[in-house]
Protein backbone atom coordinates (compact mmCIF):
# COMPACT_ATOMS: atom_id res chain seq x y z
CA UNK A 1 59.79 100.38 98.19
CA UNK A 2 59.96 102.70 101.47
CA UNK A 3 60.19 106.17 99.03
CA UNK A 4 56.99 105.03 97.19
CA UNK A 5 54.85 103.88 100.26
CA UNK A 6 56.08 107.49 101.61
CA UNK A 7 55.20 109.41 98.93
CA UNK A 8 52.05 107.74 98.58
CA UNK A 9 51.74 108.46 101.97
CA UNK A 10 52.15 112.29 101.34
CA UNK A 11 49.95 112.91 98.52
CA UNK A 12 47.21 111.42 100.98
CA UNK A 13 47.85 113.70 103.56
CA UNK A 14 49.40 116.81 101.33
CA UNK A 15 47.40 118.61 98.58
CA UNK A 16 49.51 119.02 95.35
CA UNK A 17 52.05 117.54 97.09
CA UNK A 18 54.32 117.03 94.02
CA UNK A 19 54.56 121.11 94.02
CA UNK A 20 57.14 121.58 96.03
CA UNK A 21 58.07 124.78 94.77
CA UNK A 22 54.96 125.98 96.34
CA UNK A 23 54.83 127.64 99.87
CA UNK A 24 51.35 126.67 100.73
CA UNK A 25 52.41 122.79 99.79
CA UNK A 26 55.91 123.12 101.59
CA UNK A 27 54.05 124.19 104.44
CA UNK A 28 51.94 121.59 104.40
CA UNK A 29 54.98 119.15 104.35
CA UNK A 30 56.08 120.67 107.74
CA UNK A 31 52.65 120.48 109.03
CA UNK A 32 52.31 116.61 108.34
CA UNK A 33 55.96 116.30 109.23
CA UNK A 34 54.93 117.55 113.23
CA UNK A 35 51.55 116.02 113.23
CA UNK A 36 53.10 112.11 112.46
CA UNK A 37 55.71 113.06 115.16
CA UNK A 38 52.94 114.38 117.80
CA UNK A 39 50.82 111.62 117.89
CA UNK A 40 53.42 108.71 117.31
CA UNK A 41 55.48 109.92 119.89
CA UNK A 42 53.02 110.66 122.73
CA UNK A 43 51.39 107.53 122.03
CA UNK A 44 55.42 105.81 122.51
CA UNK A 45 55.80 108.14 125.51
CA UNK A 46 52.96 106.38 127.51
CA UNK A 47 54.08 103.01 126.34
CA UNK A 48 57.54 103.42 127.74
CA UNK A 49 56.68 105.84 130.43
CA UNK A 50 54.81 102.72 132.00
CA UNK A 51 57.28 100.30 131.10
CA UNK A 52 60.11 102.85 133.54
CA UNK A 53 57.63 102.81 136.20
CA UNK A 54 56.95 98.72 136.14
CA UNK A 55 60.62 97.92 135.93
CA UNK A 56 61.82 100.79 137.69
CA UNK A 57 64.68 101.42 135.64
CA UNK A 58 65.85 105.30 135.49
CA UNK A 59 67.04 104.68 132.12
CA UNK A 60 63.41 103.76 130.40
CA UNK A 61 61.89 106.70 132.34
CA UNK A 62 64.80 108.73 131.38
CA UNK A 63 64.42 108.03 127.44
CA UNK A 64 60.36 108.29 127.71
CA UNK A 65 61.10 112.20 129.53
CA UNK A 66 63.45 112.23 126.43
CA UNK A 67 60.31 111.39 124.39
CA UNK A 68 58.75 114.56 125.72
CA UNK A 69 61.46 116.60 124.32
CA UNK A 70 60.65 114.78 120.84
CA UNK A 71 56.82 115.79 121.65
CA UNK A 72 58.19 119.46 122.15
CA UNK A 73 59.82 119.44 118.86
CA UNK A 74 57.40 118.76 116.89
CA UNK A 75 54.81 120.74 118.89
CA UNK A 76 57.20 123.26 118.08
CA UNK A 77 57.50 122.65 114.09
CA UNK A 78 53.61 122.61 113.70
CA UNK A 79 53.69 126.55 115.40
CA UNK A 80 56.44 127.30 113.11
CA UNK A 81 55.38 126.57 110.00
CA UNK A 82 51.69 127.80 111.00
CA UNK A 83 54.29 130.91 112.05
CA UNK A 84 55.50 130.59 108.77
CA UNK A 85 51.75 130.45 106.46
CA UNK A 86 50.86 134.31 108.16
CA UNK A 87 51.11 137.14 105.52
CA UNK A 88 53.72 140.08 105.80
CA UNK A 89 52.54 142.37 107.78
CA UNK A 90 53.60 146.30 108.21
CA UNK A 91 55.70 145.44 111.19
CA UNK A 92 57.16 141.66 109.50
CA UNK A 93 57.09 143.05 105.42
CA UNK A 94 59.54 139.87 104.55
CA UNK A 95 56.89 137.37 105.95
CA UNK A 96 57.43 134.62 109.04
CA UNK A 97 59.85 132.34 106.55
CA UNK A 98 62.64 132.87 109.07
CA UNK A 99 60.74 131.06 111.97
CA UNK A 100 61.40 127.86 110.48
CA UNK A 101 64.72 128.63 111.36
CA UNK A 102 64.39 129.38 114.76
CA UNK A 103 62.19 126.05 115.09
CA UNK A 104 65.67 124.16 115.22
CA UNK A 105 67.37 126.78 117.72
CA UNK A 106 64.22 126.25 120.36
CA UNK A 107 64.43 122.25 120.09
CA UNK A 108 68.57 122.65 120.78
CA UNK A 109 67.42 124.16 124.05
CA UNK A 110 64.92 121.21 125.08
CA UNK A 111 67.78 118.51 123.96
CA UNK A 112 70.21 120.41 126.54
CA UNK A 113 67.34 120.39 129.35
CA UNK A 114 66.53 116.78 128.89
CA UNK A 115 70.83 115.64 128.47
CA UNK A 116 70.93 117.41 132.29
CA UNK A 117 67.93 115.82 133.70
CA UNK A 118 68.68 112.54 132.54
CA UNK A 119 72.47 112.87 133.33
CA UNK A 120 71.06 114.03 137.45
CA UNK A 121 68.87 110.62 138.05
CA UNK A 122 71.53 108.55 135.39
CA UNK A 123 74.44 109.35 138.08
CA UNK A 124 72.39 108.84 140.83
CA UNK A 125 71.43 105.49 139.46
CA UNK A 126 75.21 104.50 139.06
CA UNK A 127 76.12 106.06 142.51
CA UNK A 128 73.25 104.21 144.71
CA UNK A 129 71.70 101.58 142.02
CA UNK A 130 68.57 99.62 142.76
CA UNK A 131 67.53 96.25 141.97
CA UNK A 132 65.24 96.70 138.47
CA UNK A 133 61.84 94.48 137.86
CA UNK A 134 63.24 92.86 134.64
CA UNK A 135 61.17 90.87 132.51
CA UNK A 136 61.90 88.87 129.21
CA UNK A 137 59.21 90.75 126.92
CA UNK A 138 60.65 94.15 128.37
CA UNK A 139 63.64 94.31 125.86
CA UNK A 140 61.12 93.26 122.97
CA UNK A 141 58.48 95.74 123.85
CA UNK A 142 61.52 98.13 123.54
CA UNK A 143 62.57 96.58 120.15
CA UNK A 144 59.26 97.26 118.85
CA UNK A 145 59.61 101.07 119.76
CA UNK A 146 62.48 101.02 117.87
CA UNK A 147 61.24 99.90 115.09
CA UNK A 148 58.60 102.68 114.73
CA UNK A 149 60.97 105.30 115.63
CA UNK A 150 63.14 104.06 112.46
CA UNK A 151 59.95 104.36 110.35
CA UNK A 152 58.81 107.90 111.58
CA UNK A 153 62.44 109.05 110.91
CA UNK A 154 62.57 107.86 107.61
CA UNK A 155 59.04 109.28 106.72
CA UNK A 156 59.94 112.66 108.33
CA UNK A 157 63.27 112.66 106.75
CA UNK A 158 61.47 111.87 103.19
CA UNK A 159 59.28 114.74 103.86
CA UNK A 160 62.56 117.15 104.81
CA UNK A 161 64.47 116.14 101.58
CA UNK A 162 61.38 116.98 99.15
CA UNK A 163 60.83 120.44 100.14
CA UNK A 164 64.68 121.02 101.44
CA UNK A 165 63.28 122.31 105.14
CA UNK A 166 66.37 122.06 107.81
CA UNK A 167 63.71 122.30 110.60
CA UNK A 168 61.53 118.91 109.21
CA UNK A 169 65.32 117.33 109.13
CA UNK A 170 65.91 118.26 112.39
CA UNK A 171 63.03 116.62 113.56
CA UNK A 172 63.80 113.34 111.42
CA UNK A 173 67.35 113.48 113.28
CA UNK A 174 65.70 113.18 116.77
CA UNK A 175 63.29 110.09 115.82
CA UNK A 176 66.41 108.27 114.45
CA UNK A 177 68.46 109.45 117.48
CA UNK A 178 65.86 108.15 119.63
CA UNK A 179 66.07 104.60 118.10
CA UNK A 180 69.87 104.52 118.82
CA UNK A 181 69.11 105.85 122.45
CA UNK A 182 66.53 102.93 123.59
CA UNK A 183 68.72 100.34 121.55
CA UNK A 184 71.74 101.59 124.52
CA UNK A 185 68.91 100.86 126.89
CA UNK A 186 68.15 97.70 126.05
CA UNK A 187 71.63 96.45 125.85
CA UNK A 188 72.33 98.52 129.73
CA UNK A 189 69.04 96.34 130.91
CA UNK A 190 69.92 93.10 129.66
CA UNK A 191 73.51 93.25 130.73
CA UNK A 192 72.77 94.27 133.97
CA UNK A 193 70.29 91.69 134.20
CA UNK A 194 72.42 88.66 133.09
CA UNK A 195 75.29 89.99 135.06
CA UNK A 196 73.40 90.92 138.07
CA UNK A 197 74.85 94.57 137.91
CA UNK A 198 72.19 97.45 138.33
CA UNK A 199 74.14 100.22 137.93
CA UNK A 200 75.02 99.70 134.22
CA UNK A 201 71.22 100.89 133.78
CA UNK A 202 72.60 104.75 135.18
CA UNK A 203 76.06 104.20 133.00
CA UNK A 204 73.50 103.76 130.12
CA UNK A 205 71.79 107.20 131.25
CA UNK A 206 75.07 109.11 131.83
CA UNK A 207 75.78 108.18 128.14
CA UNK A 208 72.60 109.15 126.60
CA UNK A 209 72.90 112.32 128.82
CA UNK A 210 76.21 113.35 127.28
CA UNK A 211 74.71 112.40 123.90
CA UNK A 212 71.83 114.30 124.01
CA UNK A 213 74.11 117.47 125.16
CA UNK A 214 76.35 117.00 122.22
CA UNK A 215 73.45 116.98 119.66
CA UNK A 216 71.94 120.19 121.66
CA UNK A 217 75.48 121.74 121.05
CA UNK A 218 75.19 121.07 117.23
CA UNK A 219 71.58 121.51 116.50
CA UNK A 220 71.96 125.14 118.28
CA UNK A 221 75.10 125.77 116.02
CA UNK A 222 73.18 124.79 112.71
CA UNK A 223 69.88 126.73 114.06
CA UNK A 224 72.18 129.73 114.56
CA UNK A 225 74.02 130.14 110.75
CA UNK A 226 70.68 131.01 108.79
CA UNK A 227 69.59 133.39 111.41
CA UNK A 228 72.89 135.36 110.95
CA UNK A 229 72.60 134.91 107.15
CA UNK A 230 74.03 132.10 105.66
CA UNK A 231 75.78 131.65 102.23
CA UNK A 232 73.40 130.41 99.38
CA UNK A 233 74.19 127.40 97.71
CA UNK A 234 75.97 126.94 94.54
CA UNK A 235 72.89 125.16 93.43
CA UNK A 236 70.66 128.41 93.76
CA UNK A 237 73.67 130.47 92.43
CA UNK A 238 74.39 128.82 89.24
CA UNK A 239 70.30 128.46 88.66
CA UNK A 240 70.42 132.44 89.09
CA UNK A 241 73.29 133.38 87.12
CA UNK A 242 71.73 130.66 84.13
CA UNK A 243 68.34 132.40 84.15
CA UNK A 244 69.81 135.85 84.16
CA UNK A 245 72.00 135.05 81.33
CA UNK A 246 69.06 133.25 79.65
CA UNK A 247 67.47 136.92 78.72
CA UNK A 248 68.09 138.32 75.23
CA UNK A 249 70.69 140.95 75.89
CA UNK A 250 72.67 140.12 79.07
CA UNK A 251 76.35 138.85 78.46
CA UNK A 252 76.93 138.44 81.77
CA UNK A 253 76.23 138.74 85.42
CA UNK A 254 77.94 139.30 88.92
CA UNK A 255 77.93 140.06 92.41
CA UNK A 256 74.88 137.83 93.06
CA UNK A 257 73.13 138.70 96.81
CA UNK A 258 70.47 136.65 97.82
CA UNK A 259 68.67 136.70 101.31
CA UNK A 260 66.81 133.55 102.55
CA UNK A 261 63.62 134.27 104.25
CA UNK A 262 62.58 130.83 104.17
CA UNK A 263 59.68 131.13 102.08
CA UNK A 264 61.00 133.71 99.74
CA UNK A 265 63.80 135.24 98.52
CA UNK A 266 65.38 138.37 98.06
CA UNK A 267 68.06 138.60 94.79
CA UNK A 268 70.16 141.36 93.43
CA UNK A 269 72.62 141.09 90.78
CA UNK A 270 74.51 143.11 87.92
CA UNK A 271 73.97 141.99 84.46
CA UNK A 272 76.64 143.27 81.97
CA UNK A 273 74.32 144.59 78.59
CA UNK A 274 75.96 146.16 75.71
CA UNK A 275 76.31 149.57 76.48
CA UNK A 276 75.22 150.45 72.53
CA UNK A 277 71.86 148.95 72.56
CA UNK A 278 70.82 152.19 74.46
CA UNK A 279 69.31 153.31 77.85
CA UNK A 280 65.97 152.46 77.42
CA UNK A 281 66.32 149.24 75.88
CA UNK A 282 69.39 147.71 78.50
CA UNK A 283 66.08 148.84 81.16
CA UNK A 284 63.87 146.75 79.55
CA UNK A 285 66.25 144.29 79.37
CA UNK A 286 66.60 144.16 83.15
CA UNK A 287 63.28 144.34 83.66
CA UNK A 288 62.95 141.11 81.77
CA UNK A 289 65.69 139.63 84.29
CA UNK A 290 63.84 140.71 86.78
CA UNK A 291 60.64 139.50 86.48
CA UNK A 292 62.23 136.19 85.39
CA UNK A 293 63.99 135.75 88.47
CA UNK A 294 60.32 136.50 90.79
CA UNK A 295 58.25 133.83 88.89
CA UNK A 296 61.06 131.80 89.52
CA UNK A 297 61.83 132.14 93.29
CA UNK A 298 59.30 134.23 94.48
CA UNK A 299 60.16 137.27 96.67
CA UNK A 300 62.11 140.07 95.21
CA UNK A 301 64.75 140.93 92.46
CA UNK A 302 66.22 144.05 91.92
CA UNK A 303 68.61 143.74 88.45
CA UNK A 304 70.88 146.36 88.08
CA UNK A 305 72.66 147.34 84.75
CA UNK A 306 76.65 147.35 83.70
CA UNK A 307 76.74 148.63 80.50
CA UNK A 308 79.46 147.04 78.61
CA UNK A 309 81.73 149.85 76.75
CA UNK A 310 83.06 148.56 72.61
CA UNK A 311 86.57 147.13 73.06
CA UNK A 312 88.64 148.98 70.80
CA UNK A 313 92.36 147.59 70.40
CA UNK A 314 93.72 149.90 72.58
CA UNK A 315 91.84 149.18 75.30
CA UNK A 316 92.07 145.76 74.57
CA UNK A 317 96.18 146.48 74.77
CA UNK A 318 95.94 147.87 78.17
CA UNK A 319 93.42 145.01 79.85
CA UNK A 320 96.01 142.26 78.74
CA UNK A 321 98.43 144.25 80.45
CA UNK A 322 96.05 144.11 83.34
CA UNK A 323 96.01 140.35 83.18
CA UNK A 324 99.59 140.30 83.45
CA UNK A 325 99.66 142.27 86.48
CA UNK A 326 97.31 140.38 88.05
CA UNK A 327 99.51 137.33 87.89
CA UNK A 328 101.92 138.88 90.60
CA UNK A 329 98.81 138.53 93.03
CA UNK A 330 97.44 134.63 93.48
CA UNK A 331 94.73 136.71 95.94
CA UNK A 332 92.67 137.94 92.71
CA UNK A 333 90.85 134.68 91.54
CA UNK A 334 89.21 137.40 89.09
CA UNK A 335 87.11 140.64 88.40
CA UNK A 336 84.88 142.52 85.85
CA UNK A 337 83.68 145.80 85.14
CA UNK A 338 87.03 146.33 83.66
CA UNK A 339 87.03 149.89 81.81
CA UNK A 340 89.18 152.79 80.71
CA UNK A 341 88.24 156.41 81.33
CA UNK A 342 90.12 159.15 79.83
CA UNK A 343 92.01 161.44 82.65
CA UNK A 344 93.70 164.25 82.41
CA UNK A 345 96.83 165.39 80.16
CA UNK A 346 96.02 162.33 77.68
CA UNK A 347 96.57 159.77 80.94
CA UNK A 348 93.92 157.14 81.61
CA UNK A 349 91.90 155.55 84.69
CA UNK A 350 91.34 152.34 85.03
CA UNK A 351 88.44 150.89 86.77
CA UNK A 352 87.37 147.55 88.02
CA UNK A 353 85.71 145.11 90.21
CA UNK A 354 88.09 142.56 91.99
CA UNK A 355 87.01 139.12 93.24
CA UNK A 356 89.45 137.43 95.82
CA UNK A 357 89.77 134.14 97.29
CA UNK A 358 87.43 133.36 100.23
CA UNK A 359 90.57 132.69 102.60
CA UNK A 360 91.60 136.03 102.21
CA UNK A 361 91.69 138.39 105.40
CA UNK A 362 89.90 141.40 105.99
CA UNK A 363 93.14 143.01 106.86
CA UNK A 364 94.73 141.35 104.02
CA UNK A 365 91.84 142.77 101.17
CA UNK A 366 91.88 146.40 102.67
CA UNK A 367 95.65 146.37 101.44
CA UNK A 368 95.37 144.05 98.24
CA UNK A 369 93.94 147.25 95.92
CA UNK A 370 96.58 149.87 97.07
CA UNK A 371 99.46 147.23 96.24
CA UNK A 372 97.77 146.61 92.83
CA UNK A 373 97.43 150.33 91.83
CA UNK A 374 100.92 150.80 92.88
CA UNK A 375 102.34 147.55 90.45
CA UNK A 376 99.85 148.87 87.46
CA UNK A 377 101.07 151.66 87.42
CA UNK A 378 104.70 151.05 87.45
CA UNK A 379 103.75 148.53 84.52
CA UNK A 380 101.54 150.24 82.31
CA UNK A 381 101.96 153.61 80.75
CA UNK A 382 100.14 156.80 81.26
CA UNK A 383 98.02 155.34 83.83
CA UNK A 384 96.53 158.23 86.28
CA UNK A 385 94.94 156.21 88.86
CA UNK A 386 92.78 153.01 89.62
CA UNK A 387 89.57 152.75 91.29
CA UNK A 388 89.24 148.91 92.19
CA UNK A 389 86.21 147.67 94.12
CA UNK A 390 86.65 144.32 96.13
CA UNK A 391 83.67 142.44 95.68
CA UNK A 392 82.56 141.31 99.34
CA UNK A 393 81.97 138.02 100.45
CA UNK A 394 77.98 137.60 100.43
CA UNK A 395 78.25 138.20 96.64
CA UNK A 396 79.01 135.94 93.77
């Protein structure tokens, strides 16, 4: 019932909002997303800014300030996705994508400033308490707030989810975390009320304060991962690696990269094509892949070519004897490019790409293709040399 009110809700306020895929409609999700929370939260600001003052409890006037913080946030995730509509420019040629990323990492710092301000007046309250100006429609005034809180989150989370946007999540999280935050105020006010003890309205503070700091501490950390470049989901990964293979002519494909801007992305990738079809066709063939992969995601791909050499028996002999090899080292989870290339005085060279496990060290993977060359070529014959590649870790 909620999902369908909400997503009549969006088409009202969101052209083509069912086009998701499209930047100009996902920013227009982030957009209404900070609009709803700028005007439903100052409007709940003044409401329980005056109900702090007329009861004089620290904790209401602590959690309206904490409102401001809210207004701040979503002040914040209008700019950046306004940021985020601007056009590369010579000096920006990926775009403003990536400020929707930093949107989260500026509202961290505004949950840590308001945790410390409330925690100051919160202790004093619980130090040096004062008698409060309770009434019995306070705590259902308070209620009421709650209950549109709850609402806004879940519209602003429904927004998030339909165009995947971290930031317009971000900004859900805060609406629902202010419902839990006045629902501790109500029950500090109305115990210390009935039990005629003041300063449980500052313990109430004191444990929104340390709240607030903890959810500064982890919105910061999650603002902080795409910025240094996170890893793409499996999701996006498999949909690559299925669209790449979908082209006429690629067997295969590796060592995905992608790069998150935000509203584009960047891809690169190796698609394994039949060496025999030819140079200019396995181009084309790329080409194909490429321009797949843009109309897909948008952005930039950049396909580039393995051709795939005719197994003959005998180099089919010598890569089962590589798979045997391989069994001595649990590291290797697997590889490709596997070839043969003829050496010198009839001796070959074998050549390949090597995946490892993610747990694997640094250290550890620096030493991994020396140990490997050393066991091949105790175990097969006339073997030269091997060049192995390790595959890093930002490709799949």
């Amino acid at each position: 019932m909620d999902i369908e009110f909400h997503r009549k809700l969006a088409k009202r306020f969101i052209k083509d909002s069912d086009n998701t895929d499209n930047k100009s409609v996902r920013i227009q999700y982030g957009l209404v997303a900070g609009w709803f929370g700028i005007y439903g939260t100052f409007i709940l600001f003044v409401v329980k800014m005056t109900l702090g003052v007329l009861s004089g409890s620290v904790s209401v006037i602590a959690n309206a300030f904490h409102l401001l913080s809210h207004l701040a946030n979503s002040i914040i995730l209008v700019i950046s996705f306004k940021v985020t509509a601007r056009p590369a420019t010579a000096k920006n040629p990926f775009g403003h994508g990536r400020m929707e990323h930093i949107a989260p990492l500026i509202m961290s710092i505004f949950l840590f400033i308001s945790g410390i301000q409330i925690g100051e007046h919160s202790l004093h309250q619980a130090i040096e308490p004062h008698e409060l100006h309770y009434w019995r429609a306070l705590p259902w005034i308070l209620l009421g707030i709650i209950i549109v809180k709850q609402w806004l989150s879940r519209f602003v989370t429904f927004l998030g989810e339909r165009v995947d946007s971290h930031a317009i999540l971000a900004n859900a999280a805060h609406h629902k975390i202010e419902s839990v935050m006045t629902f501790m105020v109500i029950a500090g006010l109305v115990t210390g009320h009935h039990f005629h003890h003041p300063e449980f309205d500052g313990y109430t503070g004191l444990l929104v304060s340390a709240w607030l700091l903890y959810l500064g501490y982890t919105h910061g950390k999650e603002a902080v991962v795409p910025l240094l470049g996170q890893a793409p989901s499996k999701d996006i990964i498999n949909k690559i690696r299925e669209m790449a293979q979908s082209v006429e002519g690629v067997n295969n494909v590796h060592e995905i990269i992608v790069h998150d801007y935000g509203s584009m992305y960047l891809i690169s990738l190796h698609a394994e094509i039949p060496e025999k079809l030819g140079a200019i066709e396995m181009h084309e063939i790329t080409e194909r892949c490429e321009h797949k992969l843009r109309t897909t995601f948008g952005g930039e791909a950049v396909c580039h070519m393995d051709p795939m050499m005719e197994m003959t028996p005998e180099i089919e002999a010598i890569e089962e004897e590589f798979k045997q090899v391989l069994k001595a080292f649990p590291q290797i989870v697997s590889y490709h490019d596997f070839r043969v290339v003829a050496g010198t005085q009839g001796r070959n060279i074998i050549v390949a790409d090597i995946d490892l496990a993610e747990d694997v060290h640094v250290d550890e993977s620096d030493r991994i293709p020396k140990d490997l060359e050393i066991q091949v070529q105790k175990e097969i014959q006339n073997i030269l040399y091997c060049h192995l590649y390790i595959t890093p870790k930002f490709s799949y």
